[in-house]
Protein backbone atom coordinates (compact mmCIF):
# COMPACT_ATOMS: atom_id res chain seq x y z
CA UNK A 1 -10.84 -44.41 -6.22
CA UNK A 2 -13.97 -43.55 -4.60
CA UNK A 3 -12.29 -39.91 -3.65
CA UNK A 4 -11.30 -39.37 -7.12
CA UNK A 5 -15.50 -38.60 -7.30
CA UNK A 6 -15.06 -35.80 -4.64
CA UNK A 7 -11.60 -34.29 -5.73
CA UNK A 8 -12.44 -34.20 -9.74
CA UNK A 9 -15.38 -32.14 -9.53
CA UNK A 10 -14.18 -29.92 -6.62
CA UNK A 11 -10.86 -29.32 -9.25
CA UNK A 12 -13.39 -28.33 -11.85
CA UNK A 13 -15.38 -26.23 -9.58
CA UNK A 14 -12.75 -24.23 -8.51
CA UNK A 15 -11.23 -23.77 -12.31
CA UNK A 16 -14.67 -22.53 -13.41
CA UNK A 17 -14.38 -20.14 -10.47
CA UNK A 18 -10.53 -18.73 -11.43
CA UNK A 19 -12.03 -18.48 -15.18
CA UNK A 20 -15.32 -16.29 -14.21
CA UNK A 21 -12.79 -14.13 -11.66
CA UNK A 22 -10.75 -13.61 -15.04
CA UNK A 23 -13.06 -12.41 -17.21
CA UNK A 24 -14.92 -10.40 -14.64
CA UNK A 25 -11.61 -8.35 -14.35
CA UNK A 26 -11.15 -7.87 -18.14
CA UNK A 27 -14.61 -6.66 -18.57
CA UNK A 28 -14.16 -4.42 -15.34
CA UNK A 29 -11.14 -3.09 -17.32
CA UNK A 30 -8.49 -3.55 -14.97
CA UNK A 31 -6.13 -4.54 -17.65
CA UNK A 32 -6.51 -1.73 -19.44
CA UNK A 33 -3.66 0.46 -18.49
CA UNK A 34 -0.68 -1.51 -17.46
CA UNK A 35 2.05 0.86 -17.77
CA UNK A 36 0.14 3.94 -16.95
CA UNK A 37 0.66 3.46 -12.95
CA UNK A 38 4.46 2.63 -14.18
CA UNK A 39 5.04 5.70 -15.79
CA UNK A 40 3.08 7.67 -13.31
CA UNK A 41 5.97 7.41 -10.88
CA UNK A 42 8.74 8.54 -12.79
CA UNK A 43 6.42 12.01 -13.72
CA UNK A 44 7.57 15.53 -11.81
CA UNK A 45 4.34 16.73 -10.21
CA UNK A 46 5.94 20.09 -8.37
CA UNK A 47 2.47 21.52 -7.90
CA UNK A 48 1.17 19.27 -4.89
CA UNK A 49 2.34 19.40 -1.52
CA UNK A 50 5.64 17.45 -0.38
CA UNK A 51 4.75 14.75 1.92
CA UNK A 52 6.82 15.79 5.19
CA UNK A 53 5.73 15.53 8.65
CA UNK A 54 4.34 19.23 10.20
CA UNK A 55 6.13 17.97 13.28
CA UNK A 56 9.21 17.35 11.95
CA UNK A 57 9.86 20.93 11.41
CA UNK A 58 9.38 21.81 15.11
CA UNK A 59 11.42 18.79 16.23
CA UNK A 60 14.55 19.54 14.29
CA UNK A 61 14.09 23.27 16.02
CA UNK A 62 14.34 22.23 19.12
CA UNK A 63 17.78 21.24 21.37
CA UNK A 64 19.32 17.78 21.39
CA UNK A 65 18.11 17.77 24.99
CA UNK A 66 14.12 17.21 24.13
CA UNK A 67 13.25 20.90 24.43
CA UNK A 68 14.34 21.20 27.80
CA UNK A 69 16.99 24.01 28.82
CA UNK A 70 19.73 22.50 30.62
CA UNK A 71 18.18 22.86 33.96
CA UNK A 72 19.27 20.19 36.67
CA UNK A 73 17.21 21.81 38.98
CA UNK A 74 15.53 18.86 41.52
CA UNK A 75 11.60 19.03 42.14
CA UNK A 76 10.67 17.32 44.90
């Protein structure tokens, strides 16, 4: 029993805590658009810049061999 008197107040402790975090985040407002971030997906924004790789362009320009010419020449 005697560690009901540790685990009793530590439960309410921790409640209070998860009840202040709540209504700090209403009053910070982060409830207040739920299906605005939702929506925001779905919408055609053709004005901003398409997210592609600069280098991507230059890789598919090059040969299947990695840019180099077909040269077997040995270096020694």
């Amino acid at each position: 029993m005697n560690y009901l008197v540790v685990l009793i107040p530590t439960a309410l402790a921790m409640g209070a805590v998860g009840l202040l975090a709540f209504f700090w985040s209403l009053r910070s407002g982060q409830y207040d658009d739920l299906d605005g971030a939702a929506e925001r997906v779905l919408l055609n924004d053709e004005d901003e810049m398409p997210l592609t790789d600069p280098g991507r362009q230059e890789r598919a320009e090059q040969p299947a061999g990695g840019g180099v010419s077909g040269d077997k020449t040995m270096v020694s």
